[in-house]
Protein backbone atom coordinates (compact mmCIF):
# COMPACT_ATOMS: atom_id res chain seq x y z
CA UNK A 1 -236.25 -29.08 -81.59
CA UNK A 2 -234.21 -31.56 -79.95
CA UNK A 3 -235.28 -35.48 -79.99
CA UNK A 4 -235.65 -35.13 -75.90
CA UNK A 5 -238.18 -32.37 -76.44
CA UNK A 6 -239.84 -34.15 -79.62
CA UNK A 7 -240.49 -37.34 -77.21
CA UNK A 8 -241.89 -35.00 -74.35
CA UNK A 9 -243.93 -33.45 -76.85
CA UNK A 10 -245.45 -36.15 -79.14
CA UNK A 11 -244.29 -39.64 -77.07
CA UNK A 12 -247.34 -39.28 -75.08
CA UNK A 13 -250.16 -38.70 -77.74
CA UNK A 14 -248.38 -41.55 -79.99
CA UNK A 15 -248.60 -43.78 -77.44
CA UNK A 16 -252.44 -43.46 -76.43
CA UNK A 17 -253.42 -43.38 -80.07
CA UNK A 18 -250.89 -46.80 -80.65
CA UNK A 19 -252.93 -48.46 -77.33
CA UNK A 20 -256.44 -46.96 -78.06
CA UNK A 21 -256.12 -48.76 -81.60
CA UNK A 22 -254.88 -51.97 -80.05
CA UNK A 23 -257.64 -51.87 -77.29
CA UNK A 24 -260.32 -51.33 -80.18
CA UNK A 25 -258.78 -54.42 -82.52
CA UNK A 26 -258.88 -56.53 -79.14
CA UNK A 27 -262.63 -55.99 -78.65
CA UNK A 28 -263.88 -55.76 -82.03
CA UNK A 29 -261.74 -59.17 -83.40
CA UNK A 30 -260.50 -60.26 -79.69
CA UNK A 31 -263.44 -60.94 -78.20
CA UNK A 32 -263.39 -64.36 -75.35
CA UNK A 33 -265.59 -67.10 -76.01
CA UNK A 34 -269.34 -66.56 -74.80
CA UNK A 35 -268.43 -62.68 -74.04
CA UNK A 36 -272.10 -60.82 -74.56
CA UNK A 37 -272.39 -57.15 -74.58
CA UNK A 38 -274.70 -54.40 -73.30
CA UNK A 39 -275.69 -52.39 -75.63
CA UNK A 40 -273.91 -53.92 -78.26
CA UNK A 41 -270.00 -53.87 -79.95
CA UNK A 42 -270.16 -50.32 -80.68
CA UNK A 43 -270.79 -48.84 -77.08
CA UNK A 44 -268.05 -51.26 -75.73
CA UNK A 45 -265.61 -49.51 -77.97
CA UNK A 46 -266.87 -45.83 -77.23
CA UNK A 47 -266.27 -46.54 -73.41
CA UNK A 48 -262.96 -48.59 -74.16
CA UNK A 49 -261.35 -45.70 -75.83
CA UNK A 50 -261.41 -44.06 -72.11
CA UNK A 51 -259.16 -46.58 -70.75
CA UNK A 52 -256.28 -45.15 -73.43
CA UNK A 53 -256.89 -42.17 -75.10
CA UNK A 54 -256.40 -40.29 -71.68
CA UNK A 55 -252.82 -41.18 -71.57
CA UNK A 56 -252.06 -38.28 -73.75
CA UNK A 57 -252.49 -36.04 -70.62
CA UNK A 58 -250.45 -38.39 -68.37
CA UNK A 59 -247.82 -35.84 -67.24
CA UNK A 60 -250.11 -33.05 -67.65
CA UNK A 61 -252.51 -34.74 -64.98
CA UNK A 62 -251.81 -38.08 -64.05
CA UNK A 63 -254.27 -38.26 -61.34
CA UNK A 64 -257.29 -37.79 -63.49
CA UNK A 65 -255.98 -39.78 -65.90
CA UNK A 66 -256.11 -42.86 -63.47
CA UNK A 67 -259.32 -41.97 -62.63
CA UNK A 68 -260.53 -41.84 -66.02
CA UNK A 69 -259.36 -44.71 -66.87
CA UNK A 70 -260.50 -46.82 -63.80
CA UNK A 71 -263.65 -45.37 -64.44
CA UNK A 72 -263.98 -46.17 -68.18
CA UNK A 73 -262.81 -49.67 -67.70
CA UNK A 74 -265.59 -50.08 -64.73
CA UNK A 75 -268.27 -48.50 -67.50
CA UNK A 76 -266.57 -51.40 -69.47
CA UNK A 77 -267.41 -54.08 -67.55
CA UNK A 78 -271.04 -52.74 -66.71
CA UNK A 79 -271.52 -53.53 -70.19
CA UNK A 80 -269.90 -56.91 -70.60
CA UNK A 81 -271.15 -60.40 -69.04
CA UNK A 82 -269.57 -64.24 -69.18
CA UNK A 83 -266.35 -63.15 -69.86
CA UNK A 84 -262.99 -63.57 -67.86
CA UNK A 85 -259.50 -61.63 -68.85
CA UNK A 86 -258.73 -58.08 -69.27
CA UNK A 87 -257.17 -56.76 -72.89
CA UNK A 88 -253.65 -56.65 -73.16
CA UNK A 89 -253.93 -53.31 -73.90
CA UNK A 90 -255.85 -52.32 -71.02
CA UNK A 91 -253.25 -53.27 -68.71
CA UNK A 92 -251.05 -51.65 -70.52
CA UNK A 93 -252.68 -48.43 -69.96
CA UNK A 94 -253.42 -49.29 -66.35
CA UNK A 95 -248.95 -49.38 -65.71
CA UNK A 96 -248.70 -46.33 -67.48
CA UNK A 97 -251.16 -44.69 -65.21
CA UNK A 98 -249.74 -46.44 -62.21
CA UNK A 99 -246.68 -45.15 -63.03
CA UNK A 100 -247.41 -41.63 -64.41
CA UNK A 101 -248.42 -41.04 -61.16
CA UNK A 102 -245.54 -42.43 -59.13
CA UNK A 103 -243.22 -40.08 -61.44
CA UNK A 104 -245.67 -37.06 -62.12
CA UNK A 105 -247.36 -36.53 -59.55
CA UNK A 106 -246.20 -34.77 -55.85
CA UNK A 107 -245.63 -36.82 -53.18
CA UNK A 108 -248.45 -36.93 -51.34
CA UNK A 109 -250.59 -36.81 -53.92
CA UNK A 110 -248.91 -39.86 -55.49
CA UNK A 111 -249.28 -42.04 -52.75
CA UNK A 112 -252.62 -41.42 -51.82
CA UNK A 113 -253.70 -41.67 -55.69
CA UNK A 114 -251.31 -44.73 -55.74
CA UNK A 115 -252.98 -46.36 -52.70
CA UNK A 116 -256.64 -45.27 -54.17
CA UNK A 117 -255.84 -46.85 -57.37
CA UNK A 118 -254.94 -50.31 -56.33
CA UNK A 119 -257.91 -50.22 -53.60
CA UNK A 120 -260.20 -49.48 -56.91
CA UNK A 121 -258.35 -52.26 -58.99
CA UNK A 122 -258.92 -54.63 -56.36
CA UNK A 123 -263.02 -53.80 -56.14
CA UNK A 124 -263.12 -53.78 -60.10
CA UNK A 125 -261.15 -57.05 -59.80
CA UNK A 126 -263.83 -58.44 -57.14
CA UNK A 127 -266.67 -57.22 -58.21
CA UNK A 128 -265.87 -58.14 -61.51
CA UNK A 129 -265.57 -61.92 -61.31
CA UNK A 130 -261.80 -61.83 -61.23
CA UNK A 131 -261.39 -59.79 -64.63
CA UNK A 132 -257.69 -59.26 -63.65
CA UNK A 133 -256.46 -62.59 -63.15
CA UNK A 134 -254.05 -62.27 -66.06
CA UNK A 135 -251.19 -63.27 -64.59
CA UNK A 136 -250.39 -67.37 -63.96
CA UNK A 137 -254.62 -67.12 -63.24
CA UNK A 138 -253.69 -65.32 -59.78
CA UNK A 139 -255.81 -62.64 -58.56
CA UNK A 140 -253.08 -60.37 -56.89
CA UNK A 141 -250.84 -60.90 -59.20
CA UNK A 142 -251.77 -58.04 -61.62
CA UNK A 143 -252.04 -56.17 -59.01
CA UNK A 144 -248.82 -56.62 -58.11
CA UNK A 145 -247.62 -55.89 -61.45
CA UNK A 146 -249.84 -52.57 -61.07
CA UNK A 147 -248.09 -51.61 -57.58
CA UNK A 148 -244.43 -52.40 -59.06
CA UNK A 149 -245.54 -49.87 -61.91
CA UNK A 150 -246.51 -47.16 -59.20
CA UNK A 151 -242.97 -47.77 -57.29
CA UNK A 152 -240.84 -47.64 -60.75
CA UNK A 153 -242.36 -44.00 -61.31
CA UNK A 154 -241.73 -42.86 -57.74
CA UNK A 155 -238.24 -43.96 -58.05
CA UNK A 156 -237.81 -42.12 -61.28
CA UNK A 157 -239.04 -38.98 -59.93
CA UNK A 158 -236.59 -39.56 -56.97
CA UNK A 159 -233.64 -39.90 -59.21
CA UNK A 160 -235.20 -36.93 -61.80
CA UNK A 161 -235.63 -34.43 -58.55
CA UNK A 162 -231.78 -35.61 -56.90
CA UNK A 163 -230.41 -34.54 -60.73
CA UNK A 164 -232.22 -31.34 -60.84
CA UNK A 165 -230.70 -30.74 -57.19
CA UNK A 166 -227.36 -31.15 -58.23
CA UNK A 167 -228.05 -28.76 -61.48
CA UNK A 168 -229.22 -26.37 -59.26
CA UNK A 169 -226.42 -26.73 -56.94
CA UNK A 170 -223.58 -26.57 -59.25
CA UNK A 171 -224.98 -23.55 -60.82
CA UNK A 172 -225.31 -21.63 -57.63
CA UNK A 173 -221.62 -23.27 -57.25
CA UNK A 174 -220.51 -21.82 -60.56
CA UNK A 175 -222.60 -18.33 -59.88
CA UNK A 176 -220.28 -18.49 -56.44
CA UNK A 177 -217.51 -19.16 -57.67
CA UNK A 178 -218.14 -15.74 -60.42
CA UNK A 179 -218.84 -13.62 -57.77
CA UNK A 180 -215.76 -14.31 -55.60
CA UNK A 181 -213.85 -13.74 -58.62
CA UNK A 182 -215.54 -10.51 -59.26
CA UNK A 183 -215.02 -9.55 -55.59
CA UNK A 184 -211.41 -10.66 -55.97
CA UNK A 185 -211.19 -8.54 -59.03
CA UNK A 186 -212.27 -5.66 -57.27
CA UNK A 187 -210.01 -6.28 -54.37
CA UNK A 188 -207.08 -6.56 -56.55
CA UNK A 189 -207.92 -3.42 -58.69
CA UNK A 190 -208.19 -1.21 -55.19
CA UNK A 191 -204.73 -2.68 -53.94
CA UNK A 192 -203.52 -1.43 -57.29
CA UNK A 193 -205.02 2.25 -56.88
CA UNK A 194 -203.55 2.01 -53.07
CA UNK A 195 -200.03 1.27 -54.66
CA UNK A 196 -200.33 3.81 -57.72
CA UNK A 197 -201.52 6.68 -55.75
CA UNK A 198 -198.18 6.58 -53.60
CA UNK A 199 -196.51 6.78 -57.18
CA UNK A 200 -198.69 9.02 -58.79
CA UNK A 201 -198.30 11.27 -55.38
CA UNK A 202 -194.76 11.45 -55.33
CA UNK A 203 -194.48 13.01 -58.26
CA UNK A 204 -197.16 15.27 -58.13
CA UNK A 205 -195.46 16.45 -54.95
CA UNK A 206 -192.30 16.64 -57.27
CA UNK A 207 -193.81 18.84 -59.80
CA UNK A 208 -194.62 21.19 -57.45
CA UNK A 209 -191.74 21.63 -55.04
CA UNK A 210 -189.97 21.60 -58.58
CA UNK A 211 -192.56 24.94 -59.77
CA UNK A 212 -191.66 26.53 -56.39
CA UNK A 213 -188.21 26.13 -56.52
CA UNK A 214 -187.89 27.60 -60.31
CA UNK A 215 -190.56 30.28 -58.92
CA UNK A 216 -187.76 31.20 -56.76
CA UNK A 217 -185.22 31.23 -59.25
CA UNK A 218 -187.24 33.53 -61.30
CA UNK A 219 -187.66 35.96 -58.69
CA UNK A 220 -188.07 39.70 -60.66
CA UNK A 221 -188.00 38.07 -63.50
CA UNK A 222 -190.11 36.75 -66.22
CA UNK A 223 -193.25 37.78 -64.62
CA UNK A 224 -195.37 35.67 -67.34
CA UNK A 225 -193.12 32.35 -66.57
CA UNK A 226 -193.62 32.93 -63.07
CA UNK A 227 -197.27 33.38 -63.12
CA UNK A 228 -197.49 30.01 -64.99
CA UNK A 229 -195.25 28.54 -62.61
CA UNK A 230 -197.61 29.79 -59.60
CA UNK A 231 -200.69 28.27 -61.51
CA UNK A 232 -198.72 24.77 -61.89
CA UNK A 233 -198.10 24.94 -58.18
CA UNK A 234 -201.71 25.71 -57.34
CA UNK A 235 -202.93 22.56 -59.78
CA UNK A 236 -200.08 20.33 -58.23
CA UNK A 237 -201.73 21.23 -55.03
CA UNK A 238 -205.14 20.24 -55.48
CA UNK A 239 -204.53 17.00 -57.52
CA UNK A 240 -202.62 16.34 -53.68
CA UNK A 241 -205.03 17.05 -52.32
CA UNK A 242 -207.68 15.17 -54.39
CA UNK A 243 -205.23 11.97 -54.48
CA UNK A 244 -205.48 12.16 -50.73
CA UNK A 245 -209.29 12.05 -50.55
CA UNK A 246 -209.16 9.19 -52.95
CA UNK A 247 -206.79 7.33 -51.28
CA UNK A 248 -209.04 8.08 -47.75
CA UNK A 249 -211.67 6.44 -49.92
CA UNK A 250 -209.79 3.27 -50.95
CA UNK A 251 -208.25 2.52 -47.41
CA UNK A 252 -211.40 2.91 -45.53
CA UNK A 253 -212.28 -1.03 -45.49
CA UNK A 254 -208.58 -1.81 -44.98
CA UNK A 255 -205.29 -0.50 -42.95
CA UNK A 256 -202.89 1.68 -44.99
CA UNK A 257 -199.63 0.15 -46.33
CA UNK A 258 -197.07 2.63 -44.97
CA UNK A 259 -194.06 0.67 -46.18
CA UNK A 260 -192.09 1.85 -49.52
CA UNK A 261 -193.09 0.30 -52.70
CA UNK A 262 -190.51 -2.31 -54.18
CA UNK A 263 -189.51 -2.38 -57.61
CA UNK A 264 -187.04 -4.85 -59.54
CA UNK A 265 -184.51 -3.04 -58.39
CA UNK A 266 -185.20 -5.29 -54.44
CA UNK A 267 -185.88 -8.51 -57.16
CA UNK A 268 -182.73 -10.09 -55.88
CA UNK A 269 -184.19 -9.48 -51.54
CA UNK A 270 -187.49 -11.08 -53.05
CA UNK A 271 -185.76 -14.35 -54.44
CA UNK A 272 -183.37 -14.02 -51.51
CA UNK A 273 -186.37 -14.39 -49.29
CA UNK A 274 -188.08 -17.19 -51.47
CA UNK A 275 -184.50 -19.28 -50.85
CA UNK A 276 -185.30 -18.65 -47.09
CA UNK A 277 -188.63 -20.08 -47.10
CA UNK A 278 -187.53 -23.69 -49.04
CA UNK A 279 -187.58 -22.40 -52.63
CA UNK A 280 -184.42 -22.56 -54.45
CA UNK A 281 -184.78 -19.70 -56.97
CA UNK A 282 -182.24 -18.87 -59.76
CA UNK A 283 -182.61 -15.74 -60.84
CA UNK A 284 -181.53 -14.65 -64.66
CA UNK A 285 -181.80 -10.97 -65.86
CA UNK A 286 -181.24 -10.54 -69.61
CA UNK A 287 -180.99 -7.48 -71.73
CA UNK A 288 -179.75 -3.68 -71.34
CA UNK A 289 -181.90 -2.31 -68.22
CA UNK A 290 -184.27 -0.10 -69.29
CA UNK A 291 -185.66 2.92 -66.87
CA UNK A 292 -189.48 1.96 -66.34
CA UNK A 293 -192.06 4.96 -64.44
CA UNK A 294 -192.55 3.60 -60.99
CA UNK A 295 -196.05 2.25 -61.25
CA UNK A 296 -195.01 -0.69 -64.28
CA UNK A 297 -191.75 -0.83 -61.99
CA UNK A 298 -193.88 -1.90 -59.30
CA UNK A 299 -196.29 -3.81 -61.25
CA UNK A 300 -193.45 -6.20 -62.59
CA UNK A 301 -191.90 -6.54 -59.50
CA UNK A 302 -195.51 -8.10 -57.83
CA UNK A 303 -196.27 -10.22 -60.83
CA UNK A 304 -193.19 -11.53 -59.66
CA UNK A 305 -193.79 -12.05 -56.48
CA UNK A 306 -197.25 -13.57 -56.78
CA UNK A 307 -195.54 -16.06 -59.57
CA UNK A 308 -193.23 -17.14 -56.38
CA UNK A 309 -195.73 -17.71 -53.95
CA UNK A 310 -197.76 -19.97 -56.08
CA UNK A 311 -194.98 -21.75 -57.09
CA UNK A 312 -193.90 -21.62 -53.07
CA UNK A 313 -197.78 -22.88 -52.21
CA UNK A 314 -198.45 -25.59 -55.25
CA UNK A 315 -195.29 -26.91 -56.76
CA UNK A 316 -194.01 -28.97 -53.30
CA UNK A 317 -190.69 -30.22 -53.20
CA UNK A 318 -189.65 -28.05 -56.59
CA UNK A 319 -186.83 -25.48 -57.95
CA UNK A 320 -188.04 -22.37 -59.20
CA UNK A 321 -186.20 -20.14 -61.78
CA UNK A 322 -187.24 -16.31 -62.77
CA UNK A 323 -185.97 -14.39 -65.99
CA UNK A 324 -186.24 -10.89 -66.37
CA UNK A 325 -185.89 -10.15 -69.99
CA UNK A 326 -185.44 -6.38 -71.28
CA UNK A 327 -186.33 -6.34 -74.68
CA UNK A 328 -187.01 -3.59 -77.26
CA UNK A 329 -189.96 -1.63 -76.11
CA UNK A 330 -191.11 -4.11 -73.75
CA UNK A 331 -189.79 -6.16 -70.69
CA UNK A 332 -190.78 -10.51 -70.17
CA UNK A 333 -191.20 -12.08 -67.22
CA UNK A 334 -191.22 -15.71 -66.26
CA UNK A 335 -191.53 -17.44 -63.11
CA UNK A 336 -191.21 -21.17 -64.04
CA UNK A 337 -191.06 -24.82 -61.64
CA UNK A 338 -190.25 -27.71 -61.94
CA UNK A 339 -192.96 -29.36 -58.94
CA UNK A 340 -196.38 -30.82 -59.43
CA UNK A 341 -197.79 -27.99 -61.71
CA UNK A 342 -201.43 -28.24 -59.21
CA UNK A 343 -201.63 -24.57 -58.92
CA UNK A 344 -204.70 -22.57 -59.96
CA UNK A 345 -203.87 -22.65 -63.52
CA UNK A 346 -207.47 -21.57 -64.35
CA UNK A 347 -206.95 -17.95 -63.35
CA UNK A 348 -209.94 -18.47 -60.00
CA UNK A 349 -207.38 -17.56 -57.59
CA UNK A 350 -206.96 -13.63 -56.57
CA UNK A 351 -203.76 -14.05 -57.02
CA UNK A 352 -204.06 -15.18 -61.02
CA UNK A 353 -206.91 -12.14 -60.88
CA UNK A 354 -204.52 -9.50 -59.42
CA UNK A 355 -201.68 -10.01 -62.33
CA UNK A 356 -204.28 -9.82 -64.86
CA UNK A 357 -205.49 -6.92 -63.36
CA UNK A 358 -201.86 -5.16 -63.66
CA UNK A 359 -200.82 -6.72 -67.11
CA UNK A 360 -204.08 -5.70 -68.67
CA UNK A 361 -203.43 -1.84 -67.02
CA UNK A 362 -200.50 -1.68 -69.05
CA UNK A 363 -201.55 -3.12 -71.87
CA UNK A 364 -199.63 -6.49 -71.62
CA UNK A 365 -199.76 -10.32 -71.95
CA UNK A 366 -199.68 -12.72 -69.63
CA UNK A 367 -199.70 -16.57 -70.06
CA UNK A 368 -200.01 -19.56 -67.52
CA UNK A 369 -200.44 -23.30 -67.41
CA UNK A 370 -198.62 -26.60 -67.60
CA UNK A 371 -194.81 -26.63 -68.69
CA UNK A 372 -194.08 -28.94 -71.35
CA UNK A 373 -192.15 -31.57 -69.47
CA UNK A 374 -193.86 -30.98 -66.35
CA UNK A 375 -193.93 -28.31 -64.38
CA UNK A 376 -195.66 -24.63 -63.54
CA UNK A 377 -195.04 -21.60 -66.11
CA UNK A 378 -195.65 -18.26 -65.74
CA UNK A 379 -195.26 -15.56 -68.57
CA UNK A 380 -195.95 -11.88 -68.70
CA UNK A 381 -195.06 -9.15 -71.03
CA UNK A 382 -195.28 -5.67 -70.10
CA UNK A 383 -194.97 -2.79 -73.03
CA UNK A 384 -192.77 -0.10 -71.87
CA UNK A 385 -193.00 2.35 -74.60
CA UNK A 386 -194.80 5.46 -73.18
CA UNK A 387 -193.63 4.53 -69.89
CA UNK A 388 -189.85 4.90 -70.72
């Protein structure tokens, strides 16, 4: 249990028990000069406990614990003649059930207990020979005291409400802010499919003009090759087919891409085209060239891309420089700048989402953030392996 939720828990028992004992001490060994009693000491201290001991309840039901405690302190006076001054105590409790209410209780049930309360303190205080002149001997000025009480709680549930308000609104911010990047996720991952089924579909289509053609080549021949051959075609054919209907699928919310995929191989049109727009790129490729399937061809080639036109959008008046680096069993990108390094570092934008979507379909890495030295860097590696 935290200390927060001890003091919520035990704060306000402790503190009705710590003014219930100093009310009793007041009127038991406190008492004014010529004060006479009703009934004797004991009943005044039976009905003084109900000016304090309700404050145990005061968040619980601030309200009735004003009312209780305006009425005990009434009983209290009932009991008690030729004396002047209230315990210290007592007022005490009567500014922590001013302001309980202020901060407890809803609005409109706060000011009209509020305004209720002071009306009662001011026909205890009149009725009662001026038993609340406590303050420089001026009547209102306890009251005063009373209504600042009330005010300090209404500001505190003001401020308490306006925090809660912002909690909620920078969660609903945050929950936002998940969803778009769930939705960007998504987006990202269909553009993907969209791209791969024109790879995976030309060379489907491959395969099976390649099981025709060698079923013509068999011709009289082989008759168990060729049936094989004739069952490849007729699978060929209906993953086609069935890469068509998924593709119908994917492009239904969009317009199909018609154009033909680009691959490293167009990396130099790409910077070429950055230089164009006010980037100066250099471009460095490193390493023996090694022959990558079409889909991590492609998937380099937009990681890329997308590490251009952030550095295009965020780095200002910057140079740019991208490494292609063919390595054993794997190839590294980098797309690094020299600008302001602002960009979306923390991986919210779709385009961030989109190359983690591709690196992570191949297995990869990819890094971004700060350069050391200032600066925008951008690093991906991409397994080839399986792929060569």
């Amino acid at each position: 249990m935290s200390v927060r939720e001890r003091i919520d828990r035990f704060g306000d028992p402790a503190l009705a028990l710590a003014l219930t004992a100093g009310i009793e001490l007041e009127a038991w060994f406190d008492s004014p000069q010529g004060m006479t009693v009703r009934g004797g000491q004991i009943a005044l201290a039976l009905v003084a406990v109900g000016v304090t001991l309700p404050l145990g309840w005061r968040r619980r039901a601030p309200l009735a614990v004003l009312i209780a405690a305006l009425v005990a302190f009434a009983a209290a006076l009932a009991l008690i003649t030729h004396a002047r001054g209230t315990p210290l105590s007592a007022l005490i409790a009567f500014g922590v059930a001013f302001y309980s209410v202020g901060a407890h209780a809803e609005s409109r049930r706060a000011i009209a207990g509020g305004s209720l309360g002071l009306a009662a303190v001011a026909a205890i205080d009149y009725l009662g020979g001026g038993v609340f002149q406590s303050v420089g001997g001026v009547r209102p000025g306890t009251w005063l005291i009373l209504a600042l009480c009330w005010q300090a709680g209404r500001e505190v549930r003001r401020k308490r409400l306006e925090l809660s308000g912002l909690r909620a609104h920078a969660a609903a911010l945050e929950q936002d802010r998940e969803e778009k990047a769930r939705l960007a996720a998504a987006q990202e991952r269909a553009r993907i499919a969209r791209e791969l089924h024109d790879v995976v579909a030309h060379s489907v289509s491959v395969m099976v003009v390649q099981a025709q053609a060698a079923d013509r080549v068999l011709e009289g021949e082989e008759p168990a090759a060729r049936e094989l051959l004739g069952s490849i075609e007729t699978t060929g054919r209906q993953a086609l087919s069935e890469l068509r209907r998924l593709l119908g699928l994917l492009r239904r919310f969009e317009g199909a891409d018609l154009a033909p995929q680009p691959s490293l191989r167009h990396i130099e049109g790409l910077v070429a085209q950055m230089r164009d727009a006010g980037l100066p790129v250099d471009l460095v490729v490193q390493g023996e060239e090694l022959r990558l399937s079409p889909g991590l061809d492609l998937s380099a080639y937009r990681i890329v891309q997308e590490g251009l036109t952030n550095a295009l959008k965020h780095a200002g008046r910057a140079r740019a420089r991208v490494v292609v680096r063919y390595a054993p069993g794997e190839i590294q990108l980098e797309v690094a700048d020299d600008g302001r390094g602002d960009g979306d570092g923390g991986g919210a934008g779709q385009g961030l989402v989109g190359m983690r979507e591709r690196v992570a379909m191949y297995g990869g890495e990819l890094e971004s953030g700060p350069a050391d030295g200032g600066g925008y860097v951008l690093r991906a590696r991409l397994p080839v392996g399986a792929d060569a």
